[in-house]
Protein backbone atom coordinates (compact mmCIF):
# COMPACT_ATOMS: atom_id res chain seq x y z
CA UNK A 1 -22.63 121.96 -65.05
CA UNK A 2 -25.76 122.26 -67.36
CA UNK A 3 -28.91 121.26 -66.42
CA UNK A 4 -31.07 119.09 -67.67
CA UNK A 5 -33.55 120.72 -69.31
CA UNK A 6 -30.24 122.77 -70.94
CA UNK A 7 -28.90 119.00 -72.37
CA UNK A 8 -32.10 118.06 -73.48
CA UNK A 9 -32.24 121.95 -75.59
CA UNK A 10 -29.00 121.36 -76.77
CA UNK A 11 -28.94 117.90 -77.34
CA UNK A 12 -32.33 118.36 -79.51
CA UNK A 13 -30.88 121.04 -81.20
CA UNK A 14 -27.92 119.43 -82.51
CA UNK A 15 -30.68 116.51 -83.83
CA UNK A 16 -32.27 119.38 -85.87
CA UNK A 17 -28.64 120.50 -86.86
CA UNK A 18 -29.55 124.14 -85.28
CA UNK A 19 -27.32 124.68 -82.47
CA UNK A 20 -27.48 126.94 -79.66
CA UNK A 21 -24.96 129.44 -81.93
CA UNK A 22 -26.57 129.21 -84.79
CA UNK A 23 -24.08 126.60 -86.12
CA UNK A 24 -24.52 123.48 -87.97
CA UNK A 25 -23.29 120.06 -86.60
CA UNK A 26 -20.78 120.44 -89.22
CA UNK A 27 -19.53 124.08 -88.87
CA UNK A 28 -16.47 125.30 -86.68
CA UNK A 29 -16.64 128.81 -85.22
CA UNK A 30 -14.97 131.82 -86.85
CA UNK A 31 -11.51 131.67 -85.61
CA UNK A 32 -9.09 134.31 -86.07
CA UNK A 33 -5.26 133.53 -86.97
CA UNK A 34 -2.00 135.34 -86.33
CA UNK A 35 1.39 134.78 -87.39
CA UNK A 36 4.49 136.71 -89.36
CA UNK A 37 3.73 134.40 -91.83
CA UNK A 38 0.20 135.83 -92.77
CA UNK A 39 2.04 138.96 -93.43
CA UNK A 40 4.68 138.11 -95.61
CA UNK A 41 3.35 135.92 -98.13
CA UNK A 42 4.18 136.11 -101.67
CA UNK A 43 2.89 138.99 -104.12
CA UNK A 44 1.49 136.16 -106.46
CA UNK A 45 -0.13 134.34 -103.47
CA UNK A 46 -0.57 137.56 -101.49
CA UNK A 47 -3.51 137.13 -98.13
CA UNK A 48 -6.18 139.15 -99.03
CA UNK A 49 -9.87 140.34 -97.91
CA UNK A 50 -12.85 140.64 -99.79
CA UNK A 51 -14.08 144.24 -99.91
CA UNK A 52 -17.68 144.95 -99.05
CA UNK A 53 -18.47 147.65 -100.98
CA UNK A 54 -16.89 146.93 -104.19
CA UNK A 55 -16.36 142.63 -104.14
CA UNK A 56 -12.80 143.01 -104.37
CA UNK A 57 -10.44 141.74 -102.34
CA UNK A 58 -7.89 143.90 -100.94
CA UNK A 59 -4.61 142.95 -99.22
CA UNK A 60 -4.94 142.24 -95.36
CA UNK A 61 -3.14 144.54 -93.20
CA UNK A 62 0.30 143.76 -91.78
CA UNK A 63 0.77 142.24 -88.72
CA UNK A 64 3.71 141.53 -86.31
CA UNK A 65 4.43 138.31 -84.74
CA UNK A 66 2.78 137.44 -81.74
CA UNK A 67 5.96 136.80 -80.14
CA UNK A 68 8.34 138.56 -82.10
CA UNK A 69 11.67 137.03 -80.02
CA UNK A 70 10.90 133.13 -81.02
CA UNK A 71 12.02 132.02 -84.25
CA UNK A 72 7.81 131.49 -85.12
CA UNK A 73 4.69 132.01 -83.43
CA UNK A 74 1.08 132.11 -83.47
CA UNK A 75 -1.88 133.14 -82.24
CA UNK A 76 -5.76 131.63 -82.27
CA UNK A 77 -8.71 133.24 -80.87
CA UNK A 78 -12.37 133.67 -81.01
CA UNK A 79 -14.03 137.23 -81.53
CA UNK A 80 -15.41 137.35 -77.75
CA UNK A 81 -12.73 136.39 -76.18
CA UNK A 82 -13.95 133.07 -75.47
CA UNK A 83 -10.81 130.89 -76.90
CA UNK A 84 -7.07 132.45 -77.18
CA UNK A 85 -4.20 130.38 -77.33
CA UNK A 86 -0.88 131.20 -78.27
CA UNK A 87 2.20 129.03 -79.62
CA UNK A 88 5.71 130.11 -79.59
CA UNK A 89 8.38 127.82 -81.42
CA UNK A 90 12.22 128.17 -80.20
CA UNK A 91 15.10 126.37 -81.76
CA UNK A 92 18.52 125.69 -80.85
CA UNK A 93 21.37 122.86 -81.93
CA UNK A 94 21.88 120.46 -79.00
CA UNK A 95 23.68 117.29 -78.98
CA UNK A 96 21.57 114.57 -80.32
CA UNK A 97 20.10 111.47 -78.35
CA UNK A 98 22.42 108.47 -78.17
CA UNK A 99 19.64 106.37 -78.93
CA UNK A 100 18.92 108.31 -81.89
CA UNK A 101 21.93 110.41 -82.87
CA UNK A 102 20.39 110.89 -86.77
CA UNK A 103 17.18 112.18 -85.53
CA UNK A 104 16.04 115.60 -84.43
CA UNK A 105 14.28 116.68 -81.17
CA UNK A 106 10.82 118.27 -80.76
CA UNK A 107 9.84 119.38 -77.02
CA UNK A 108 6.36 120.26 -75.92
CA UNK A 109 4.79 122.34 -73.20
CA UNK A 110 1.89 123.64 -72.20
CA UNK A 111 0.90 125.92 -69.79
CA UNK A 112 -2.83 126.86 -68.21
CA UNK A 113 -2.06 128.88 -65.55
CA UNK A 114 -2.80 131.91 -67.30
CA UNK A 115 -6.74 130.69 -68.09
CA UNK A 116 -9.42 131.81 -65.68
CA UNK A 117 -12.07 129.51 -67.19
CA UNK A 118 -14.67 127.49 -65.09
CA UNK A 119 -13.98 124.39 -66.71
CA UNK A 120 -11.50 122.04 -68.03
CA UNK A 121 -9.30 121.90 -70.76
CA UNK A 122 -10.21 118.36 -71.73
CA UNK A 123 -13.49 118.95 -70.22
CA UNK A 124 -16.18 120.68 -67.83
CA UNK A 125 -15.57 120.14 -63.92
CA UNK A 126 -16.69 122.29 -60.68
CA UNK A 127 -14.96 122.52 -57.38
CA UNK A 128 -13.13 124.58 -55.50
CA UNK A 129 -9.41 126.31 -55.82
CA UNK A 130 -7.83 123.87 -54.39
CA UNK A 131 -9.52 121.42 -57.20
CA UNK A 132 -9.13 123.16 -59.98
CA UNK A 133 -5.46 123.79 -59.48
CA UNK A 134 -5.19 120.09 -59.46
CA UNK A 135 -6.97 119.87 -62.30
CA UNK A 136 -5.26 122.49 -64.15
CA UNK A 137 -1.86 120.25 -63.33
CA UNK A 138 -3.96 117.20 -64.82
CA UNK A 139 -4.80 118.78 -68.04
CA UNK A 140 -1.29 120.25 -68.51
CA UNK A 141 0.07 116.90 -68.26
CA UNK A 142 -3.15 115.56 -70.22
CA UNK A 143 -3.15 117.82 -73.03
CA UNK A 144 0.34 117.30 -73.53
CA UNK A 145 0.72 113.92 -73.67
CA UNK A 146 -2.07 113.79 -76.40
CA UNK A 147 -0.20 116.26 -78.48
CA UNK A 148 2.87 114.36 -78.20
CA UNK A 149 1.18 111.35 -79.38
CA UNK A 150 -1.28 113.29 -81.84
CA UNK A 151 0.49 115.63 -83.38
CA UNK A 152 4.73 115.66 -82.34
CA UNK A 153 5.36 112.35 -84.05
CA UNK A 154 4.75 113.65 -87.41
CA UNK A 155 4.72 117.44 -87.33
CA UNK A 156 8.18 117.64 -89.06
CA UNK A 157 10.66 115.31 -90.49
CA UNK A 158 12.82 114.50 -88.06
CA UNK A 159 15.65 113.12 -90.12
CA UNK A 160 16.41 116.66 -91.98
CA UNK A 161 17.09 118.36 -88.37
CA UNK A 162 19.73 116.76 -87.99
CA UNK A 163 23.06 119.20 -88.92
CA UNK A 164 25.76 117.21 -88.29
CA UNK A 165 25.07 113.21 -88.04
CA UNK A 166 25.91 112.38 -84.12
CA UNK A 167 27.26 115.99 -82.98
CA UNK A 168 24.56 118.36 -83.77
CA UNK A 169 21.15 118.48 -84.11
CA UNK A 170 18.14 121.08 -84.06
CA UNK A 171 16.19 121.12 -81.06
CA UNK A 172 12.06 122.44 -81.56
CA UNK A 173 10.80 123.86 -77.93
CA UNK A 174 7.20 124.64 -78.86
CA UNK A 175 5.02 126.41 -75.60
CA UNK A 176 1.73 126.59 -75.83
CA UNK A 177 -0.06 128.81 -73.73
CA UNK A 178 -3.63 128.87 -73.28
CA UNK A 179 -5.14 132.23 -71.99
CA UNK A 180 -8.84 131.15 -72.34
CA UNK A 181 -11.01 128.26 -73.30
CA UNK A 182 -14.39 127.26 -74.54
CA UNK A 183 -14.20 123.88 -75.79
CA UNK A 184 -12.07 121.84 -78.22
CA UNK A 185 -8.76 123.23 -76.52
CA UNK A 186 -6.69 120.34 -78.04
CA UNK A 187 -7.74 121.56 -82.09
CA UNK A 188 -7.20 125.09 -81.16
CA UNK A 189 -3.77 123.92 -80.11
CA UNK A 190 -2.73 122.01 -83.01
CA UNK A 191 -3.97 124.55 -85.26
CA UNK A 192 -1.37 127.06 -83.42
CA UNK A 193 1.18 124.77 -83.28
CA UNK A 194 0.97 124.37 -87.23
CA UNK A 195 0.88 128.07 -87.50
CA UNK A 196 3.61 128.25 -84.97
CA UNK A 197 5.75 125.44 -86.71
CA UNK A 198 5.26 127.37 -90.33
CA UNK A 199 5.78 130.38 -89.32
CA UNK A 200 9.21 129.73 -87.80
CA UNK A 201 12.60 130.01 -89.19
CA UNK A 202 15.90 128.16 -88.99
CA UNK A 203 18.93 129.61 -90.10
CA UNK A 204 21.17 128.31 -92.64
CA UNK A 205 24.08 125.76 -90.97
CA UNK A 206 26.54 124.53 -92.68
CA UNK A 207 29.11 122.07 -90.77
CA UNK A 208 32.59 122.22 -91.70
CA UNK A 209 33.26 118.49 -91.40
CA UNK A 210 37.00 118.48 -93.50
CA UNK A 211 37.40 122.14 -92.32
CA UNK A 212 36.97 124.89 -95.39
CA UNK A 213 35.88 128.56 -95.15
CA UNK A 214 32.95 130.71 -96.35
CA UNK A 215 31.48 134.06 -94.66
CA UNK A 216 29.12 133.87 -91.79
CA UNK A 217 28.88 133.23 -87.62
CA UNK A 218 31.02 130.53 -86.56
CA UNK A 219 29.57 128.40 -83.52
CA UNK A 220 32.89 126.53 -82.84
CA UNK A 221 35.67 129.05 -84.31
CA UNK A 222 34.07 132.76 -84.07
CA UNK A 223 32.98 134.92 -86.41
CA UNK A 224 34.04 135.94 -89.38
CA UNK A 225 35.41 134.35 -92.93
CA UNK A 226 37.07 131.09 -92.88
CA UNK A 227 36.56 128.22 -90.06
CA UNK A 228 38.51 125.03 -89.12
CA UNK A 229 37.77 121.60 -88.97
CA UNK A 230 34.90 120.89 -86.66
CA UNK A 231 33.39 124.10 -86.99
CA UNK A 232 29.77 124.99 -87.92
CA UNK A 233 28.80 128.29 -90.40
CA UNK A 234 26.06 129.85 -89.79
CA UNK A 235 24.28 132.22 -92.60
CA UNK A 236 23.62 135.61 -90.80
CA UNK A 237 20.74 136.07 -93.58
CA UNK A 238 17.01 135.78 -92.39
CA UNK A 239 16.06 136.19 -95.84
CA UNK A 240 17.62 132.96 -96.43
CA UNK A 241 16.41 130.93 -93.19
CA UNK A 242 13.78 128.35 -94.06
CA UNK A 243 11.15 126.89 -91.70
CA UNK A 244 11.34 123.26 -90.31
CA UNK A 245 11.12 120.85 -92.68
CA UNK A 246 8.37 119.11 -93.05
CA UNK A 247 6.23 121.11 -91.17
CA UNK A 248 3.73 122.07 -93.55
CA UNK A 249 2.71 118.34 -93.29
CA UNK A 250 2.19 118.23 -89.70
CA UNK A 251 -1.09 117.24 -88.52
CA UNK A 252 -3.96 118.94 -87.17
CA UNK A 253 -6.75 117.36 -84.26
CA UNK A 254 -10.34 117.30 -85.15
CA UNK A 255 -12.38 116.56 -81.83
CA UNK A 256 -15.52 114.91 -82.81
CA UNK A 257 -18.21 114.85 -79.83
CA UNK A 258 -20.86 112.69 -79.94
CA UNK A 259 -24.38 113.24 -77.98
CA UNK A 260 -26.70 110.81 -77.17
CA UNK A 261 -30.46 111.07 -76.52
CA UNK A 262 -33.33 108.83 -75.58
CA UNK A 263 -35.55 107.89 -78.24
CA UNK A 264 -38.28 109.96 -78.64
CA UNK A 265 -41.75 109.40 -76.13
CA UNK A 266 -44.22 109.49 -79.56
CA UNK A 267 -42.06 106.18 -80.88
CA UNK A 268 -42.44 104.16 -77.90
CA UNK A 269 -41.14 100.66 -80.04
CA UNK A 270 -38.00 102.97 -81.04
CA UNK A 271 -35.65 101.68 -78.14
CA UNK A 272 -32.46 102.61 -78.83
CA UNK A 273 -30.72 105.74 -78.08
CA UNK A 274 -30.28 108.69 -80.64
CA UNK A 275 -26.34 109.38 -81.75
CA UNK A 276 -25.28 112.67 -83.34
CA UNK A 277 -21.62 114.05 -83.78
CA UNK A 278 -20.69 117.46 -83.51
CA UNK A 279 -16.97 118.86 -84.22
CA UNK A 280 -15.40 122.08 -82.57
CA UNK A 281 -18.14 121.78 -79.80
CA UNK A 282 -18.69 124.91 -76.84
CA UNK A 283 -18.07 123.77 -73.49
CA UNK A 284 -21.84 123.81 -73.02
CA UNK A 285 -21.79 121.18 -75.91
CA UNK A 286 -18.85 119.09 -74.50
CA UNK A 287 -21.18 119.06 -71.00
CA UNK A 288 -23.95 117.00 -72.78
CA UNK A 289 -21.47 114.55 -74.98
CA UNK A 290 -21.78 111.01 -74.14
CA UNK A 291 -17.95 110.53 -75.94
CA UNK A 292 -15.47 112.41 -77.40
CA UNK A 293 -13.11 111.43 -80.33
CA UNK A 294 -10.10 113.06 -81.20
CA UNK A 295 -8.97 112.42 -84.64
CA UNK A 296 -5.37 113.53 -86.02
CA UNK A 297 -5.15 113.73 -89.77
CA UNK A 298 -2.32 115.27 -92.06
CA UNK A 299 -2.72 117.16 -95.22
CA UNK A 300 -3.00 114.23 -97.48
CA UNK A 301 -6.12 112.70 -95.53
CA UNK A 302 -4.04 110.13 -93.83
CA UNK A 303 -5.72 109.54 -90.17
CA UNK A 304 -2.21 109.54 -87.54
CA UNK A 305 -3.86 108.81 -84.71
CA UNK A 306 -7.33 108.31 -83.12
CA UNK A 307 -8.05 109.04 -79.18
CA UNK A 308 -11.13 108.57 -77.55
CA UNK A 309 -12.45 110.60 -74.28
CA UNK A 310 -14.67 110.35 -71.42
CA UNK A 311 -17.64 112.40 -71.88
CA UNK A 312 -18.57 115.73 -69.95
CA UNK A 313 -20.60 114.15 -67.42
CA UNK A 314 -23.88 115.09 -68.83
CA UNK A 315 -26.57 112.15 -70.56
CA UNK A 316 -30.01 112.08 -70.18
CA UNK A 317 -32.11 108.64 -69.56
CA UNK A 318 -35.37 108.09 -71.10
CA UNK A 319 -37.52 110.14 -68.72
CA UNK A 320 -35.32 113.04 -69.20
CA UNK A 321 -33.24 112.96 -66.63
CA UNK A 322 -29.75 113.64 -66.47
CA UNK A 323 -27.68 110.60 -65.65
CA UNK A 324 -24.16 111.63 -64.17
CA UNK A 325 -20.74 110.16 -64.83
CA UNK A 326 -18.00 109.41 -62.25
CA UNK A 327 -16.83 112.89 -61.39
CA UNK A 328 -13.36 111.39 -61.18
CA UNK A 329 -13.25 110.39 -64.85
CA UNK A 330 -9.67 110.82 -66.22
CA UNK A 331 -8.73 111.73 -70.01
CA UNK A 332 -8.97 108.83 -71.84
CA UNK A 333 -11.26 106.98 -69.79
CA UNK A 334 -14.39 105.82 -71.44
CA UNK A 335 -16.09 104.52 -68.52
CA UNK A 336 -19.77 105.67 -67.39
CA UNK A 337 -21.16 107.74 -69.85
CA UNK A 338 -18.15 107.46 -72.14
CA UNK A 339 -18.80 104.64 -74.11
CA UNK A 340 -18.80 104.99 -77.97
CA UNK A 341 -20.16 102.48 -79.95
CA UNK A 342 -17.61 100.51 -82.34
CA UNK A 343 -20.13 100.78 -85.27
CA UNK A 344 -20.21 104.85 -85.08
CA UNK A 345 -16.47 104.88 -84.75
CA UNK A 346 -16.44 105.07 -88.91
CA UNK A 347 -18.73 107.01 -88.84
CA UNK A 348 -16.81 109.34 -86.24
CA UNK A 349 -13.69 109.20 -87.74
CA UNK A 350 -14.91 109.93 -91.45
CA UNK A 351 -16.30 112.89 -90.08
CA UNK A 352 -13.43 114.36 -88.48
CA UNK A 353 -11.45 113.68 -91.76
CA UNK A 354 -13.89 115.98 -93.91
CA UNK A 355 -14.00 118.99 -91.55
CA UNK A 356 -9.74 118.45 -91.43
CA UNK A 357 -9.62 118.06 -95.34
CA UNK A 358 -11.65 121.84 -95.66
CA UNK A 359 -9.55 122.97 -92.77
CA UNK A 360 -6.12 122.26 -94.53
CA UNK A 361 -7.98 123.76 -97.48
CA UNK A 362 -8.37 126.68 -95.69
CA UNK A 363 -5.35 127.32 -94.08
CA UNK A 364 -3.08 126.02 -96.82
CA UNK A 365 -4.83 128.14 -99.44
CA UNK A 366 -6.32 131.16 -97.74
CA UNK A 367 -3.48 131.80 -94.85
CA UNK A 368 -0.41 130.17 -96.33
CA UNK A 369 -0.88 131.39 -99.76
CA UNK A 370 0.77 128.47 -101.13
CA UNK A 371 -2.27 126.97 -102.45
CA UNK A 372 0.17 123.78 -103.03
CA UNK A 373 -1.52 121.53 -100.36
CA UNK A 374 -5.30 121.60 -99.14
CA UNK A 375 -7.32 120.25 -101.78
CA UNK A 376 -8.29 123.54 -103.71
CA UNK A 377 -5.17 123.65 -105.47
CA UNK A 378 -5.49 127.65 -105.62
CA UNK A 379 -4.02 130.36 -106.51
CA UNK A 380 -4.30 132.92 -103.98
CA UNK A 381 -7.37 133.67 -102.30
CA UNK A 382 -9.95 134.74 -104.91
CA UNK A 383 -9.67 131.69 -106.27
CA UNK A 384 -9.36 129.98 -103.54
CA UNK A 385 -12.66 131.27 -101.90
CA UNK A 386 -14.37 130.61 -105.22
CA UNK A 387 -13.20 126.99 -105.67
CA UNK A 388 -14.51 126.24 -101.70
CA UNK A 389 -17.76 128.66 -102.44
CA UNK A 390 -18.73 125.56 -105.74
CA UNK A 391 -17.32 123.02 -103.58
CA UNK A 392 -19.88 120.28 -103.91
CA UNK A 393 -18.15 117.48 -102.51
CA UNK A 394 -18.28 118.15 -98.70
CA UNK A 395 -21.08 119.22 -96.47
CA UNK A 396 -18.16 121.85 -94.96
CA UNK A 397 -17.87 123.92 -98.10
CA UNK A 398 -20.21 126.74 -96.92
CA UNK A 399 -18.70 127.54 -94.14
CA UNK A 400 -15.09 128.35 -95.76
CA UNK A 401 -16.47 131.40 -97.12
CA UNK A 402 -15.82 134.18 -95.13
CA UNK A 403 -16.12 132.06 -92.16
CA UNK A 404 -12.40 132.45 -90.52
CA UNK A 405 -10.84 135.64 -90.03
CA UNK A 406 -6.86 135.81 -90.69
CA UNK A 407 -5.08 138.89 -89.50
């Protein structure tokens, strides 16, 4: 829990856009990516790193996958230690839902147990072990559920899992584990679940509806050439195994936290409160917010969902003080000090779409190496860095540059 002379400092900070780090209002921190897929891009659209010394950018080292037994994963953490979170993807053919037999299935978990913070996921707290092992429970379930709603419904197309229509479909488990938090847990999480979701691979099925033959594993009739009527063929290639469809169009979160302070004492006719939004906030940061807004938007721009949260308990009156929310207040829950004027929800909301727009840039030019989606349109990563370094049309070009580390 901050105190108040801390909210006021970093409340007033963010006013002057200076905060505590050193960061704009605008500007996330310098996160560091890892996948397989970093590693094994394309030698046209090859991940690269610009050399010091000379300007030119050589290639980035190789690196494993996190978790080299799922079929993708990813890691996201901050130099410091301060946020790590890891996403493993596993897929498997199931029998479909019989209320949607022409439909894939994605399942989510996440897990906190591993995280020795002294906060919240979804937000600061005290108490206890006995309290913050309830908590932890609370935020599994919490975090979850606003994935699912966030990010699951559109982070792959659905209809193209589906292998055989009614008998077999493919199955997504994605875990996410968090190992340590400082704020904006659920964007870390959909940015490793995108990585994750990318970065996996599904083998070639074919299903052998009128029967037929052809080399490869056999689920129903063995292995080997040939296969009867009901059988599925599986290609024993990885080189030719593809990654989910429509994943590269699944969505990422932009949190957007707003903090609210009383108009200054030198403008005594100035009565109303002073609103300023922040994105990819500390924990220190989520302590003083007054709301939170958590924004989903795909590659295209296209907002997918909007969720608004309780603050972190933290807003100062006009003398100063520090006026404290219900302790008790659940994800979600506006009430107290959560309120979030309708007018600044635009305002909010636009926001959260510009940092996401230079994020996809980012990671669809930069990490993928496609270059194909993100609003650069580059070809690998010189030009891609110079495109976002004479970026004029967002107040987020700057910090492309350099900014995020991928490994």
């Amino acid at each position: 829990m901050v105190s108040s002379a801390e909210a006021l400092y970093i409340i007033e900070s963010c006013l002057e856009d200076f905060r505590i780090d050193g960061r704009s209002r605008s500007e996330h921190r310098p996160y560091a990516i890892s996948s397989r897929r970093s590693s094994s891009s394309s030698s046209s659209a090859k991940s690269s790193r610009k050399n010091d010394d000379d300007g030119k950018y050589d290639p980035v080292d190789s690196v494993a996958s996190p978790l080299v037994l799922s079929n993708g994963s990813s890691r996201i953490h901050l130099p410091g230690s301060s946020t790590d979170v890891l996403c493993s993807v596993k897929a498997d053919l199931v029998r479909p839902s019989p209320s949607r037999p022409d439909s894939g299935v994605c399942e989510l978990s996440v897990d906190l147990s591993l995280w020795g913070g002294g906060g919240t996921a979804t937000g600061p707290s005290g108490g206890g072990a006995a309290r913050k092992r309830r908590r932890q429970r609370e935020d599994e379930s919490e975090i979850s559920s606003l994935l699912s709603r966030l990010v699951l419904p559109h982070a792959v197309d659905y209809a193209r899992l589906v292998v055989w229509p009614g008998r077999y479909v493919w199955r997504l488990s994605i875990d996410v584990v968090v190992l340590r938090a400082d704020g904006c847990v659920l964007d870390a999480c959909s940015i490793a679940m995108r990585a994750a979701l990318i970065d996996a691979r599904l083998p070639r099925v074919r299903a052998l509806i009128d029967g037929g033959g052809g080399d490869g594993m056999g689920i129903g009739g063995g292995i080997g050439e040939g296969g009867g009527k009901g059988d599925l063929l599986v290609d024993g290639d990885i080189g030719n195994a593809r990654p989910p469809p429509g994943a590269v169009g699944c969505p990422l979160v932009v949190t957007v936290s707003v903090l609210r302070a009383p108009p200054p004492s030198t403008y005594p006719s100035l009565r109303q409160y002073r609103s300023v939004p922040i994105v990819d906030a500390r924990a220190e940061e989520e302590a003083c917010a007054s709301s939170r807004v958590c924004v989903s938007v795909d590659p295209d721009g296209v907002v997918c969902g909007v969720h608004t949260l309780g603050g972190g308990g933290a807003a100062l009156s006009e003398d100063g003080d520090m006026e404290e929310d219900d302790d008790d207040v659940c994800v979600g829950n506006t009430g107290g000090g959560g309120s979030l004027p309708l007018a600044m929800l635009g305002d909010v909301v636009t926001a959260a779409a510009v940092a996401s727009r230079n994020l996809y840039s980012l990671l669809d030019g930069d990490y993928w190496g496609d270059g194909k989606r993100g609003g650069a349109n580059c070809e690998g990563v010189k030009r891609n860095v110079s495109v976002m370094a004479n970026d004029g049309g967002g107040c987020y070009g700057h910090l492309l540059k350099g900014h995020f580390l991928i490994r």
